[in-house]
Protein backbone atom coordinates (compact mmCIF):
# COMPACT_ATOMS: atom_id res chain seq x y z
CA UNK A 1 -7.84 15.60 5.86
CA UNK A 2 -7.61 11.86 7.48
CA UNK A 3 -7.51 13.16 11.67
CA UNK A 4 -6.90 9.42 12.70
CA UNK A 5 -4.46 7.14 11.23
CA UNK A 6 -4.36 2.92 12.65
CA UNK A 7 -4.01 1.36 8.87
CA UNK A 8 -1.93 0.24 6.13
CA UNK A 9 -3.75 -1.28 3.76
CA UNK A 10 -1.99 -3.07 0.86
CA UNK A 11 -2.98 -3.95 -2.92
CA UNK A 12 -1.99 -4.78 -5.71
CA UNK A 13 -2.82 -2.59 -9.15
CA UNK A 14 -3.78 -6.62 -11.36
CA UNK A 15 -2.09 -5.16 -14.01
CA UNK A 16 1.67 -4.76 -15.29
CA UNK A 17 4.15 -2.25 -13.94
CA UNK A 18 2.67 0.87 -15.44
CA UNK A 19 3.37 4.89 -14.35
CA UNK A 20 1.92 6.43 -11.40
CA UNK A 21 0.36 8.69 -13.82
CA UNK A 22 -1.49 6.29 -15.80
CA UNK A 23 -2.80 4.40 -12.20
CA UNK A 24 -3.94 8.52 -11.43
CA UNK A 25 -6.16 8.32 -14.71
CA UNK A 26 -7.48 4.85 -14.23
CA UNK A 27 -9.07 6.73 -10.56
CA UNK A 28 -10.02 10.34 -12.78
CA UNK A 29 -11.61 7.85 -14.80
CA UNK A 30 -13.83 6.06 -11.92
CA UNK A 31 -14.39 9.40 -10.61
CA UNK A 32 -11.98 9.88 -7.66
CA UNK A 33 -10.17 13.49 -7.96
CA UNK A 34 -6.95 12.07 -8.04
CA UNK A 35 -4.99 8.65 -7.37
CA UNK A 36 -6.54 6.90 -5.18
CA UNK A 37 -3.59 5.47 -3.31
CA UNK A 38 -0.79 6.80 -1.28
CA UNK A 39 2.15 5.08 -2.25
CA UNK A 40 2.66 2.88 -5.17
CA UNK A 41 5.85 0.14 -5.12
CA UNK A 42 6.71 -0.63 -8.56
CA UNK A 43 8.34 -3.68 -9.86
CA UNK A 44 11.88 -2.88 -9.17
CA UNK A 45 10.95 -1.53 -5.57
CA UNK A 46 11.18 2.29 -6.62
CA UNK A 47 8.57 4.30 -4.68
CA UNK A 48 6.59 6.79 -5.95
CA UNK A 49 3.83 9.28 -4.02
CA UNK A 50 0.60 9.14 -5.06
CA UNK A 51 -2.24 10.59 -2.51
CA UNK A 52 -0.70 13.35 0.02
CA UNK A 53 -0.46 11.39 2.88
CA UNK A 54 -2.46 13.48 5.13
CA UNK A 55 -5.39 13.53 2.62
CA UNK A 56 -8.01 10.69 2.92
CA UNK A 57 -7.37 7.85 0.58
CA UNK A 58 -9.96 6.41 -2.20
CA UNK A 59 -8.87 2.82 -2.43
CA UNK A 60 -10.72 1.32 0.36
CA UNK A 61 -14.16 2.00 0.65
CA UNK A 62 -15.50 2.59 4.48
CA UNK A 63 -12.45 2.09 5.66
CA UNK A 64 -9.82 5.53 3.64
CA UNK A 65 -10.64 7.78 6.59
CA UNK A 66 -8.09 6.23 8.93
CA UNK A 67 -5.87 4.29 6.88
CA UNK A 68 -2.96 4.86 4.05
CA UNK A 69 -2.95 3.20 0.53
CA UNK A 70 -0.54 1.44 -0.61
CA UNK A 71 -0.44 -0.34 -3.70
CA UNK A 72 2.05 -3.29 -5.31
CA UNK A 73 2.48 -2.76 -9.10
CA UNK A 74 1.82 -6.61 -10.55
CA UNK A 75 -0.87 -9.06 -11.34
CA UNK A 76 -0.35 -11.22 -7.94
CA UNK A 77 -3.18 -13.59 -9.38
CA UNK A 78 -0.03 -14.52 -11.83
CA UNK A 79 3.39 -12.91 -10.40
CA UNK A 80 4.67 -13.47 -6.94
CA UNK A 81 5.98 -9.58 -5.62
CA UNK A 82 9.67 -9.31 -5.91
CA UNK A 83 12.02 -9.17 -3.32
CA UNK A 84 12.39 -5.19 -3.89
CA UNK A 85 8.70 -4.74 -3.88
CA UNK A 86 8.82 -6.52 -0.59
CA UNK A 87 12.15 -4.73 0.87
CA UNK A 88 9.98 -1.05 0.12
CA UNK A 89 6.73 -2.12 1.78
CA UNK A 90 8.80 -3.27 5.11
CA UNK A 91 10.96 0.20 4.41
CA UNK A 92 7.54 2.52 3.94
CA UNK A 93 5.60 0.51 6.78
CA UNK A 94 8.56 1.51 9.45
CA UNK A 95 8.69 5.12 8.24
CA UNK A 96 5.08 5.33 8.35
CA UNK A 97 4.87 3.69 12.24
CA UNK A 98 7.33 6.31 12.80
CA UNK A 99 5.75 9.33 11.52
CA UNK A 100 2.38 8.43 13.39
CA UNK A 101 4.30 6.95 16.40
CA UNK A 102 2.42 4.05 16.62
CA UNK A 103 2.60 0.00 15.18
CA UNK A 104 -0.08 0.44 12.00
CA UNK A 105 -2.37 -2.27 11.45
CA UNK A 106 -1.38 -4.22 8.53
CA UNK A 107 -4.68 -5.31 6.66
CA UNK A 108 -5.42 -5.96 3.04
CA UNK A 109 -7.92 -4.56 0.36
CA UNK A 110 -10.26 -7.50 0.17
CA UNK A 111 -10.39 -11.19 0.13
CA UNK A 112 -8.56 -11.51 -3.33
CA UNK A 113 -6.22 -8.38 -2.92
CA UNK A 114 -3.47 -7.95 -3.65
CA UNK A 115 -3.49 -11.73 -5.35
CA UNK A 116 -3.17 -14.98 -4.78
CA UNK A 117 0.54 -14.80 -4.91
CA UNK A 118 1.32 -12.71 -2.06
CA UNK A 119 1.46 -14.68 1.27
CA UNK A 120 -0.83 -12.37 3.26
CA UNK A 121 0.08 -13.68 6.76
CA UNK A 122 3.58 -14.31 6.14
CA UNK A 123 3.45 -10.71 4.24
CA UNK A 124 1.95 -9.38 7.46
CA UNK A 125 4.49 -11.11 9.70
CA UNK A 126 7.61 -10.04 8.04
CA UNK A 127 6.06 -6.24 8.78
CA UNK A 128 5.14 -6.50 12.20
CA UNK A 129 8.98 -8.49 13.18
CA UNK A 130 10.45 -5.42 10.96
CA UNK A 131 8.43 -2.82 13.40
CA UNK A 132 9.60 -4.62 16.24
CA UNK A 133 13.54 -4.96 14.89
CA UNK A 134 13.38 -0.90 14.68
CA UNK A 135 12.59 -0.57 18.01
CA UNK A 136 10.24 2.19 17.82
């Protein structure tokens, strides 16, 4: 169980939209227990639970005991995330500040996640104005 929560980190899975299930076997396959992310956006900005969110995440290593996985479904090396993909994360981020109380720090998997294609500090911008809009 994750006791401290300050994070949102955001990926992308460098593949095509593809079931939760089959991102779930991808992590069985690396040798996690189950998926390694909380929340996974697909395509058409439908939201599916991965991870229980109070568990401790597998999708960023030294840093899953205080943060929350969250993972775009696209290649962003080659697609740009839609504007539903980007509607959910702003949607998930404010429900997650709200559950924990708190503005989350938005960070990002590594240097060249989640892609080329997503404009990390405009990304991160658009997240942090939509915490502040909902006044929480």
């Amino acid at each position: 169980m994750r006791l401290v929560t300050t994070s949102v980190i955001f990926h992308h899975s460098a593949s095509k939209d593809v079931p939760i299930e089959e991102i779930a076997q991808w992590h069985k396959a690396r040798g996690f227990k189950e998926i390694g992310y909380h929340f996974v956006i697909h395509r058409d900005g439908r939201l599916e639970v991965g991870r229980d969110v109070n568990k401790i995440g597998a999708h960023a290593q030294g840093r899953n005991w205080y943060s929350i996985g969250v993972c775009l479904l696209g290649h962003m090396d080659f697609v740009f995330p839609t504007a539903a993909q980007v509607m959910t994360a702003k949607t998930i981020y404010i429900k997650l500040c709200k559950d924990y109380k708190k503005k989350l720090t938005v960070s990002f998997h590594h240097a060249n996640c989640p892609g080329k294609h997503l404009n990390r500090e405009l990304f991160k911008k658009m997240l942090e104005e939509s915490y502040a809009a909902a006044n929480l």
